[in-house]
N, C-alpha and C. Protein backbone atom coordinates (compact mmCIF):
# COMPACT_ATOMS: atom_id res chain seq x y z
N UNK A 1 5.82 -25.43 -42.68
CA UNK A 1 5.58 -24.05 -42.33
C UNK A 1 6.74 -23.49 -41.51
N UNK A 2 7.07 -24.48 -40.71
CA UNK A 2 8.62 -23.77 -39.63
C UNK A 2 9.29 -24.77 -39.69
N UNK A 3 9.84 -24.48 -41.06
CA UNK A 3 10.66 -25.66 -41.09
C UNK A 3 12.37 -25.23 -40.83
N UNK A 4 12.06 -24.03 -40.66
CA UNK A 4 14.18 -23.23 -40.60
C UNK A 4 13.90 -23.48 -38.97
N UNK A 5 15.55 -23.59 -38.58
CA UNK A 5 15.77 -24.19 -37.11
C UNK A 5 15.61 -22.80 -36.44
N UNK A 6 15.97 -21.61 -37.47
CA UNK A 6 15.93 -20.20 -36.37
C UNK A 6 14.52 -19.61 -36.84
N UNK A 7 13.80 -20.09 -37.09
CA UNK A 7 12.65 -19.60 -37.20
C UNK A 7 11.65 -20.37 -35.97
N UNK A 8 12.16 -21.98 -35.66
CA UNK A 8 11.49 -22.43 -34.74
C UNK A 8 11.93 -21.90 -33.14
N UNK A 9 13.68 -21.60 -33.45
CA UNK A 9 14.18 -21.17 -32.30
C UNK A 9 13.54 -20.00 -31.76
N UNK A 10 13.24 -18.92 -32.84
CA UNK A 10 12.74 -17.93 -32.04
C UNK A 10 11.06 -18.00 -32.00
N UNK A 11 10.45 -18.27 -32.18
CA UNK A 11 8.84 -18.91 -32.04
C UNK A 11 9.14 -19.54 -30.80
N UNK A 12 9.47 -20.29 -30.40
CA UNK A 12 10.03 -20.81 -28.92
C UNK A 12 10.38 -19.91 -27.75
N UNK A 13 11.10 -18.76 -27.85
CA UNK A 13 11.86 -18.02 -27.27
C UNK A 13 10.49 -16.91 -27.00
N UNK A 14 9.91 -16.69 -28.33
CA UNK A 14 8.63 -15.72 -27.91
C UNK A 14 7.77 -16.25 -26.83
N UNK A 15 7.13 -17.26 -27.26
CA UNK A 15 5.97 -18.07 -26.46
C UNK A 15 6.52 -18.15 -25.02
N UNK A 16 8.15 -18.38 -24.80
CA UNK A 16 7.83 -18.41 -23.49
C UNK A 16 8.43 -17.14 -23.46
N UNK A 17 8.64 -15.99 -23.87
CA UNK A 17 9.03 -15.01 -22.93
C UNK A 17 7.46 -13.85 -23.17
N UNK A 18 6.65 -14.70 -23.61
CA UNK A 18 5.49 -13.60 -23.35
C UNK A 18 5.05 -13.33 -22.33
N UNK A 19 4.92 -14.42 -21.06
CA UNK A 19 4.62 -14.02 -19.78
C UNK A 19 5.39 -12.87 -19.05
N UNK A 20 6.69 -12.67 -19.69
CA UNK A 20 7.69 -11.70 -18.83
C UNK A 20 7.16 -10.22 -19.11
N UNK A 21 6.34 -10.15 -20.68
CA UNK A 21 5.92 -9.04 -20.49
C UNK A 21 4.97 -8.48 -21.00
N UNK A 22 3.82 -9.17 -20.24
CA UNK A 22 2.32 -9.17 -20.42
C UNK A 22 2.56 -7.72 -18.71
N UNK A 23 1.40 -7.41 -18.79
CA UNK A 23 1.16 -6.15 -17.81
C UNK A 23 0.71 -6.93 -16.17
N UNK A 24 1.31 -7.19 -15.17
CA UNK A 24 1.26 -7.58 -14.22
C UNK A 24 0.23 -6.84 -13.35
N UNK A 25 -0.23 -7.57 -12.16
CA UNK A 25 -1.44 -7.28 -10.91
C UNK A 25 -0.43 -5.76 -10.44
N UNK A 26 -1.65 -5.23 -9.91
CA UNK A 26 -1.17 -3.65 -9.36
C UNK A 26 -0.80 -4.55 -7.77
N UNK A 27 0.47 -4.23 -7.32
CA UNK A 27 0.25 -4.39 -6.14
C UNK A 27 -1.16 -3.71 -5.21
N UNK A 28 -1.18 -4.65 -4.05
CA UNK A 28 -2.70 -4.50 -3.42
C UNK A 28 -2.16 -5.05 -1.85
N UNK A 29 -3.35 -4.00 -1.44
CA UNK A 29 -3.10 -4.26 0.00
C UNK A 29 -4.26 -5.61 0.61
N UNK A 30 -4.14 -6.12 1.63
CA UNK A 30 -4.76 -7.38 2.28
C UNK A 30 -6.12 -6.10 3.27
N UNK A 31 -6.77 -6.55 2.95
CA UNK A 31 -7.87 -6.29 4.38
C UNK A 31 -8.62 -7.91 4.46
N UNK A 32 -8.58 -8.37 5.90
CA UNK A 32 -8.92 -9.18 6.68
C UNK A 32 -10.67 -9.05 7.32
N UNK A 33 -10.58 -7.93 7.44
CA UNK A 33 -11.86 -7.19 7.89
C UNK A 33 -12.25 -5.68 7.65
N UNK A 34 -13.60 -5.58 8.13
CA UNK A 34 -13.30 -4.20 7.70
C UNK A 34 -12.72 -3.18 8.74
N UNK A 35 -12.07 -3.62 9.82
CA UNK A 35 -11.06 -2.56 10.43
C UNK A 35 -9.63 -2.64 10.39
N UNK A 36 -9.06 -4.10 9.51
CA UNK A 36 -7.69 -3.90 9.52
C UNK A 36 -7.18 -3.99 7.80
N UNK A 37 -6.27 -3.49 7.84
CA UNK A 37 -5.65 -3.22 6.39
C UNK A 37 -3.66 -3.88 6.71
N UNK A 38 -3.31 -4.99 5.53
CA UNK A 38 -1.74 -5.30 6.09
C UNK A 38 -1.29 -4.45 4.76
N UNK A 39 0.09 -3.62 4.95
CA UNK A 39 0.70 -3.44 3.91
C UNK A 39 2.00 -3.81 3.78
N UNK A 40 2.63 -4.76 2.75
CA UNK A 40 4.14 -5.36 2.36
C UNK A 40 4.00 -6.79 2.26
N UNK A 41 5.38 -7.49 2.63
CA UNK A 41 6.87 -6.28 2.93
C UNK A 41 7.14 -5.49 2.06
N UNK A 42 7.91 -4.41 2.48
CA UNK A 42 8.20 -3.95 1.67
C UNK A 42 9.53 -3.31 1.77
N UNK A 43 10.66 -3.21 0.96
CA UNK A 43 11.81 -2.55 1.15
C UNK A 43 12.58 -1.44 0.46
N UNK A 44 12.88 -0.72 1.48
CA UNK A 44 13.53 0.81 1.18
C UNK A 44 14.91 0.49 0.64
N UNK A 45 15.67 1.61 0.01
CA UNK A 45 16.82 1.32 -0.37
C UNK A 45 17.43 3.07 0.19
N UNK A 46 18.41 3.32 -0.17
CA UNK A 46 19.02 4.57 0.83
C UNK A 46 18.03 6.03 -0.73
N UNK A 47 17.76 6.70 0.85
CA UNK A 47 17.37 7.51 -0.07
C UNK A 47 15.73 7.98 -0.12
N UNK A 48 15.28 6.63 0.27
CA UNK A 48 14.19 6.21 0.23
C UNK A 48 13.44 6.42 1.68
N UNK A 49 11.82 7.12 1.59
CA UNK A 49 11.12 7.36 2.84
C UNK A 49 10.01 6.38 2.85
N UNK A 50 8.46 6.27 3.39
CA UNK A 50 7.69 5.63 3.83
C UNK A 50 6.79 6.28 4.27
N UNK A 51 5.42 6.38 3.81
CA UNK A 51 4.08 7.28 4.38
C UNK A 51 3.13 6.02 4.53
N UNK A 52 2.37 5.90 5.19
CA UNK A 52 0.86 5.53 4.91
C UNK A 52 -0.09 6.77 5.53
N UNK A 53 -0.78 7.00 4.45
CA UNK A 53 -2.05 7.77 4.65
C UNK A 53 -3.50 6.56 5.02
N UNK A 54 -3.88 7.63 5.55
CA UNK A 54 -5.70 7.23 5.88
C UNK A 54 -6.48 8.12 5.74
N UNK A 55 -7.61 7.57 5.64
CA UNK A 55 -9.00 8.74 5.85
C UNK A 55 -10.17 7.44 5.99
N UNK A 56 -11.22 8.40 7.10
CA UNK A 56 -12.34 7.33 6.98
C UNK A 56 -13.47 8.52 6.27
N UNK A 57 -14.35 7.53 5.66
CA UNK A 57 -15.50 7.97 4.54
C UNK A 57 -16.92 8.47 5.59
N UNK A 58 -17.28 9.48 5.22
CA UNK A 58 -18.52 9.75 5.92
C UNK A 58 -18.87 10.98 5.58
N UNK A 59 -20.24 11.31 6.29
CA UNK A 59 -20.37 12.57 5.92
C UNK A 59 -20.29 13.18 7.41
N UNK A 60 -20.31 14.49 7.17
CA UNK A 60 -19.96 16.01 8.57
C UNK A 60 -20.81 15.11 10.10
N UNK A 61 -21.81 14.33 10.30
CA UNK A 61 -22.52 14.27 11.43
C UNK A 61 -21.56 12.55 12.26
N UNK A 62 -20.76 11.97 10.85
CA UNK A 62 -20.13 10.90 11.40
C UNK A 62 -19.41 11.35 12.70
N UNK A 63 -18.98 10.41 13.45
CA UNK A 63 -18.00 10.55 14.31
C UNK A 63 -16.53 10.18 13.93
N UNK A 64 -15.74 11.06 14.89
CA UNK A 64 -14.42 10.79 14.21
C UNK A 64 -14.00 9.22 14.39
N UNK A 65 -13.13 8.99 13.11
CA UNK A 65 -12.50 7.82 12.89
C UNK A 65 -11.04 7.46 14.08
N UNK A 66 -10.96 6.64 14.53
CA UNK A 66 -9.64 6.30 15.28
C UNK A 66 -8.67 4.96 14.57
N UNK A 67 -8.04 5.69 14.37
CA UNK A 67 -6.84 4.60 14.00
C UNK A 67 -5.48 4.61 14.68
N UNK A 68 -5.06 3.26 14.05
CA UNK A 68 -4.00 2.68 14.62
C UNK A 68 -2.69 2.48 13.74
N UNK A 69 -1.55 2.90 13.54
CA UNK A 69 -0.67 2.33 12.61
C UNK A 69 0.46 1.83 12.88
N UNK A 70 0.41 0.79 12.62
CA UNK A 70 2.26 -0.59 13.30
C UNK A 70 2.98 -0.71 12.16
N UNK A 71 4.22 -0.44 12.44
CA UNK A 71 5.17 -0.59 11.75
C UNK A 71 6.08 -1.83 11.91
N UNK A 72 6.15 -2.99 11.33
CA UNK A 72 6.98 -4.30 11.53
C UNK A 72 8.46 -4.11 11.26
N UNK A 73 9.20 -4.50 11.66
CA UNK A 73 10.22 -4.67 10.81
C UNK A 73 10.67 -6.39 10.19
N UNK A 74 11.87 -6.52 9.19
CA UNK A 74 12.31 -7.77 9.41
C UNK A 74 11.56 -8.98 10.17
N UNK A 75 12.36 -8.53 11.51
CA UNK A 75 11.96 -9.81 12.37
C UNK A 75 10.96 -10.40 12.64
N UNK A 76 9.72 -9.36 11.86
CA UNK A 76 8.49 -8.92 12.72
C UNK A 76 7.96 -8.62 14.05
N UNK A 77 9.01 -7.43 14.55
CA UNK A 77 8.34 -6.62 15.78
C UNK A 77 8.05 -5.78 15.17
N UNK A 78 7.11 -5.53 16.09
CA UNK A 78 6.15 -4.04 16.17
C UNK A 78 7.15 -2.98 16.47
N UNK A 79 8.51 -1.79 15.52
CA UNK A 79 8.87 -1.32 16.17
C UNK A 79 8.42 -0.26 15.85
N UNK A 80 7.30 0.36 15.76
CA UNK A 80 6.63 1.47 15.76
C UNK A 80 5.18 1.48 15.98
N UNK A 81 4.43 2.49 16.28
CA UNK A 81 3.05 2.68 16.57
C UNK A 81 2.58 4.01 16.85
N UNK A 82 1.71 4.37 16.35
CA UNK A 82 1.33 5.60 16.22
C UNK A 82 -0.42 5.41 16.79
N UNK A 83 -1.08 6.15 17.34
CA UNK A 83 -2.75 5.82 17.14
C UNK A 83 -2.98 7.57 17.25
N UNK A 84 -3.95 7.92 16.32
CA UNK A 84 -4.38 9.38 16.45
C UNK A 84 -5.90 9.23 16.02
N UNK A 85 -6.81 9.91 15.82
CA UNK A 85 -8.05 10.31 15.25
C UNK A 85 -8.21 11.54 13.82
N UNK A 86 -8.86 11.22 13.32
CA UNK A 86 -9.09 12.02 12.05
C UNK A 86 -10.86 12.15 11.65
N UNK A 87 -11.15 13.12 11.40
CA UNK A 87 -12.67 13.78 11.31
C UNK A 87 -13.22 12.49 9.77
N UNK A 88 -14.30 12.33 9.73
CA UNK A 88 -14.47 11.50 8.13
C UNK A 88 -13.79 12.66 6.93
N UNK A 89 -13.23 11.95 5.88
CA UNK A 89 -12.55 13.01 4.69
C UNK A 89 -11.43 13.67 5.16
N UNK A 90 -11.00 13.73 6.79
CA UNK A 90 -9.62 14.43 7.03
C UNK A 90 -8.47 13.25 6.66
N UNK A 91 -7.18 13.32 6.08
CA UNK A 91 -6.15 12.82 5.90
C UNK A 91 -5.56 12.32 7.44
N UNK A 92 -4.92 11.29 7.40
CA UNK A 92 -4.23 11.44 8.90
C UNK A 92 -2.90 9.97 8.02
N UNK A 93 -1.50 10.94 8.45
CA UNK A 93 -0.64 9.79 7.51
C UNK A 93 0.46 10.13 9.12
N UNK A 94 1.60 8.61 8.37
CA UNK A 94 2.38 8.19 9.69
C UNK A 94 3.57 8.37 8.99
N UNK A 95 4.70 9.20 8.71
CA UNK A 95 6.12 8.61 8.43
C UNK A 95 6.52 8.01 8.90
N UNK A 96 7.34 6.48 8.18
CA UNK A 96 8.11 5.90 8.93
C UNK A 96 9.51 6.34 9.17
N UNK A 97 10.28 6.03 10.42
CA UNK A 97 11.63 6.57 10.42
C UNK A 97 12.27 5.36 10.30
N UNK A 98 13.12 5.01 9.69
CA UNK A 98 13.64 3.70 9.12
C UNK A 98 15.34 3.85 9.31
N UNK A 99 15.53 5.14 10.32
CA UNK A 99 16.81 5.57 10.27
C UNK A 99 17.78 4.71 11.56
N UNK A 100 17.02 4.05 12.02
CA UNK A 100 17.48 3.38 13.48
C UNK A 100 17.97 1.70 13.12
N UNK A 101 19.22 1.48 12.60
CA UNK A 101 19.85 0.08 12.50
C UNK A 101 19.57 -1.21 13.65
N UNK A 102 18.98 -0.53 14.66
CA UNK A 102 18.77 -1.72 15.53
C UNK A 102 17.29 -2.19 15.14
N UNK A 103 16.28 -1.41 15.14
CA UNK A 103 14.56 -1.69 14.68
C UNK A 103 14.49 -2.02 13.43
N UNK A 104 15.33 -1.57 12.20
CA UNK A 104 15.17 -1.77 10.98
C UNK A 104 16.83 -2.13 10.27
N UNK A 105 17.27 -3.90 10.75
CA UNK A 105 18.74 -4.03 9.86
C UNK A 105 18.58 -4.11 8.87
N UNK A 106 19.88 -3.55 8.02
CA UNK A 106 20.25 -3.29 7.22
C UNK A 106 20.91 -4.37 6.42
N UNK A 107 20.26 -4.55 5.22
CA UNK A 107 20.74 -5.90 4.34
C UNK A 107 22.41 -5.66 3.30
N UNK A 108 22.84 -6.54 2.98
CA UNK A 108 23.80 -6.36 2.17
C UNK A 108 24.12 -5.43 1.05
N UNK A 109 22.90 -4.91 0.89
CA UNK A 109 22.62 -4.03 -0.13
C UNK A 109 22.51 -2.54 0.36
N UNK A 110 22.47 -2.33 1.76
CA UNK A 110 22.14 -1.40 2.23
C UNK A 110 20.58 -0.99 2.40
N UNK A 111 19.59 -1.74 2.26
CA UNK A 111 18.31 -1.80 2.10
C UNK A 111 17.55 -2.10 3.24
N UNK A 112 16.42 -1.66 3.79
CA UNK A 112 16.03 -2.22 5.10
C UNK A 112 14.28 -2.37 4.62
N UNK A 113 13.96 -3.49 5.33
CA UNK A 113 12.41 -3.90 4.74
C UNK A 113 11.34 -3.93 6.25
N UNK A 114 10.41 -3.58 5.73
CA UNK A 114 9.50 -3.26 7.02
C UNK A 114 7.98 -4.01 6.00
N UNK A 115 6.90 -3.87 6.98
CA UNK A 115 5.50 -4.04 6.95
C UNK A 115 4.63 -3.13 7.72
N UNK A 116 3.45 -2.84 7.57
CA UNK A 116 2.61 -1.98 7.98
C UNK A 116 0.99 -2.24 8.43
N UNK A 117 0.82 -2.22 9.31
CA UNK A 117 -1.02 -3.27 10.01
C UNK A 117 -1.70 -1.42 9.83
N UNK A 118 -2.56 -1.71 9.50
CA UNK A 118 -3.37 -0.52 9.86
C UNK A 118 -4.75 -0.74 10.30
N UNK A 119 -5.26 -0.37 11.65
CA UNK A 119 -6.76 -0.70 12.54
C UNK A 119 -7.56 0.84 12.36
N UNK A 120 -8.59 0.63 11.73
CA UNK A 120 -9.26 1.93 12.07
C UNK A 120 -10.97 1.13 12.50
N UNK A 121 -11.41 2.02 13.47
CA UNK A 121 -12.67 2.11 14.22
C UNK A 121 -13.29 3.12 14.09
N UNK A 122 -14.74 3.05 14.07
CA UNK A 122 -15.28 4.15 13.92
C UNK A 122 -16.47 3.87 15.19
N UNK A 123 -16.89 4.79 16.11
CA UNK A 123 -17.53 3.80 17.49
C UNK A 123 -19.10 4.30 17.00
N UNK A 124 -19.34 4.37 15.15
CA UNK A 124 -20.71 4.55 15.18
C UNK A 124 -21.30 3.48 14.92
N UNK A 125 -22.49 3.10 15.50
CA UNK A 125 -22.81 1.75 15.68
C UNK A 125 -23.10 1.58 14.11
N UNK A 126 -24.18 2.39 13.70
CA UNK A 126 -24.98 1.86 12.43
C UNK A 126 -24.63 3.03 11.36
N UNK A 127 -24.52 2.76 9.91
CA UNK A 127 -23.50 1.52 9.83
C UNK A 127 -22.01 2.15 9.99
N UNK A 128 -21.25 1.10 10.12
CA UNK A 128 -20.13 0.89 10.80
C UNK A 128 -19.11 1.53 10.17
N UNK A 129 -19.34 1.84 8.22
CA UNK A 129 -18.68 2.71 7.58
C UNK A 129 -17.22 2.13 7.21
N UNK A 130 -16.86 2.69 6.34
CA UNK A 130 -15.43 2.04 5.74
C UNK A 130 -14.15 3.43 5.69
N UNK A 131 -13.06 3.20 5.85
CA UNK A 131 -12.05 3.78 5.41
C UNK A 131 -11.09 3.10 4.27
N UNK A 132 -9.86 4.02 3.72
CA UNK A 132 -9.00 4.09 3.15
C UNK A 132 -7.78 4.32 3.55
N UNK A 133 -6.50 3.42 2.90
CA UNK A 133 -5.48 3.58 3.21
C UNK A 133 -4.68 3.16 2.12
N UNK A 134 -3.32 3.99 2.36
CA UNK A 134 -2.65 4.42 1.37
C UNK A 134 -1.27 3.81 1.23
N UNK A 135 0.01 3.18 1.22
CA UNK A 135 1.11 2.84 1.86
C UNK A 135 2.12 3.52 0.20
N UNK A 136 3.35 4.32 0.42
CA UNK A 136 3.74 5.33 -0.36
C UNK A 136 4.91 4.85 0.03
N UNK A 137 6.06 4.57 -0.79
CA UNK A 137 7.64 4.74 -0.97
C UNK A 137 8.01 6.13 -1.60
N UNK A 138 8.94 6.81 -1.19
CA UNK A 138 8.71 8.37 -1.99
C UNK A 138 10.46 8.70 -2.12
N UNK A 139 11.26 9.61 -2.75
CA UNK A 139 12.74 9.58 -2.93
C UNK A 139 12.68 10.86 -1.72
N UNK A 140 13.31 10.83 -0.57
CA UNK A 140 13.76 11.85 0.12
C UNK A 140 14.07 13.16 -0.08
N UNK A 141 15.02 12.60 -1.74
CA UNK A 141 15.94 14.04 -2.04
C UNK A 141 14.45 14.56 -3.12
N UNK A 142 14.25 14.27 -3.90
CA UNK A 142 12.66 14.76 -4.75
C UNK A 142 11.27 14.67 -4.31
N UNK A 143 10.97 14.14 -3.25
CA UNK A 143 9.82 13.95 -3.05
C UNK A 143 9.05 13.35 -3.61
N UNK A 144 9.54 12.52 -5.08
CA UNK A 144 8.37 12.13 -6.14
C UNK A 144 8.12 10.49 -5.65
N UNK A 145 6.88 10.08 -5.63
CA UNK A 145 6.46 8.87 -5.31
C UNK A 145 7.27 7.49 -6.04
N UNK A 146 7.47 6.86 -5.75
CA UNK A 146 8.07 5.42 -6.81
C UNK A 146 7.18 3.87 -6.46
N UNK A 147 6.66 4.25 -5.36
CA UNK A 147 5.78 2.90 -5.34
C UNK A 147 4.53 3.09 -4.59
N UNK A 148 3.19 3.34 -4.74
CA UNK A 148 1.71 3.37 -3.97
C UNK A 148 1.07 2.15 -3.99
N UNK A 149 0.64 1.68 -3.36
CA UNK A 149 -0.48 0.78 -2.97
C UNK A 149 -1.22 1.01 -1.94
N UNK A 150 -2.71 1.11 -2.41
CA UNK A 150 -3.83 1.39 -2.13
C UNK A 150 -4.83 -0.23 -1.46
N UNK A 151 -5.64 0.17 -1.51
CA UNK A 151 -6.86 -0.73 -0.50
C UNK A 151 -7.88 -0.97 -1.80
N UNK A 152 -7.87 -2.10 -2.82
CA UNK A 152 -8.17 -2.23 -3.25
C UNK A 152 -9.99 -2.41 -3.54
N UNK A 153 -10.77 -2.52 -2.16
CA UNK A 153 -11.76 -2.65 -1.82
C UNK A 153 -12.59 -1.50 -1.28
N UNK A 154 -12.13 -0.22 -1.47
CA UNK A 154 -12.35 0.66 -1.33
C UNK A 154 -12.83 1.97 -2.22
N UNK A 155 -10.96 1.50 -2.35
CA UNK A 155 -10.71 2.95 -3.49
C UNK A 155 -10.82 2.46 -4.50
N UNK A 156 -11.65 3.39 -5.85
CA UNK A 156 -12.12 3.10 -7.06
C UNK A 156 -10.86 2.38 -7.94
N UNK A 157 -11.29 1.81 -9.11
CA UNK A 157 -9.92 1.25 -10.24
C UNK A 157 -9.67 2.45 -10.64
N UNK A 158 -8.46 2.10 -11.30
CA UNK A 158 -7.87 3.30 -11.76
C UNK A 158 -8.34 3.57 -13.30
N UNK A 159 -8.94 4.87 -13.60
CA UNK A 159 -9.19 5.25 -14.86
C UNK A 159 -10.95 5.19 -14.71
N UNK A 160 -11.62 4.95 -13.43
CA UNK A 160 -12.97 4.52 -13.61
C UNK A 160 -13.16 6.03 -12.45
N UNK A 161 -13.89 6.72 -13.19
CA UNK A 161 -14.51 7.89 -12.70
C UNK A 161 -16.15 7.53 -12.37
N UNK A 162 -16.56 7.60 -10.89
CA UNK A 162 -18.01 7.69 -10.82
C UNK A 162 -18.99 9.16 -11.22
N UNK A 163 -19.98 8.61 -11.77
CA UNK A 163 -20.74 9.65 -12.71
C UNK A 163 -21.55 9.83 -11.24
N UNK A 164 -21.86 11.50 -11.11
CA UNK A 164 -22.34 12.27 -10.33
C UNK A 164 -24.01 11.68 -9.87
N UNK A 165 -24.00 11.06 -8.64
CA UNK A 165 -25.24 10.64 -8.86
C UNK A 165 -25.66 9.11 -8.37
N UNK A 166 -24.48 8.59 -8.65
CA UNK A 166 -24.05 7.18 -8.55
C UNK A 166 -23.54 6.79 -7.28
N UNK A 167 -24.06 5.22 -6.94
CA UNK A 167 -23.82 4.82 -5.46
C UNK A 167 -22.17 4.73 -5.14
N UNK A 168 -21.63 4.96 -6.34
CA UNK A 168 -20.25 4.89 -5.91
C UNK A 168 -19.25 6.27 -5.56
């Protein structure tokens, strides 16, 4: 049946290069619990900005959500931190400034790589309620996104719409 040498050669060459391009895991963020979220590493190249968004889930009588957002660099210090509050359903996002060579060095490539902890609390006892978070690479000069990862335990799959009605 395969008996020509370039017929076995490339039957060979397929089988193993099918893994290279089968459709890979969505990047995903780590939650540990339900108040912390890790996002990365991850690395910028020139040009390149850094958002994480949040929101916590509730309805109008919740209390506001408090969060926390750390920015790692490299070495892993903490060289950033932000903590603010946001109403349930209000947005609350952190730019990173990645413009400072001493908090964030700069690799051979010109590229600088950071990580992101995110703590949110909500001080209502019962129940304790969940948030969302967002971590965004975006082009400076266009604004258009190039890399999102989301909180996989949260926010719905992609392409799965909940029907009106539904616990989700």
């Amino acid at each position: 049946m395969l008996r020509s040498r370039p017929i076995q050669a490339m039957v060979i060459v397929a089988v193993l290069a099918t893994p290279f391009f089968l459709p890979g895991d969505r990047a995903l963020a780590i939650q540990d619990s339900e108040d912390k979220v890790w996002f990365g590493p991850v690395t910028l190249g020139v040009g390149q900005g850094a958002r994480v968004n949040v929101y916590g889930l509730g309805g109008p009588d919740t209390t506001p959500w408090e969060f926390t957002v750390r920015i790692f660099n490299r070495r892993g210090e903490a060289v950033q931190e932000r903590t603010f509050r946001a109403a349930p359903g209000a947005i609350g996002s952190f730019d990173v400034n990645i413009g400072n060579p001493d908090e964030f060095p700069v690799d051979r490539l010109g590229r600088r790589s950071l990580r992101a902890e995110i703590v949110g609390f909500n001080p209502q006892p019962d129940p304790p309620g969940k948030y969302a978070a967002t971590f965004e690479v975006y082009s400076l000069l266009t604004g258009h996104t190039s890399l999102f990862i989301g909180n996989p335990d949260i926010l719905p799959a992609p392409g799965i719409v909940p029907l009106p009605g539904s616990a989700n």
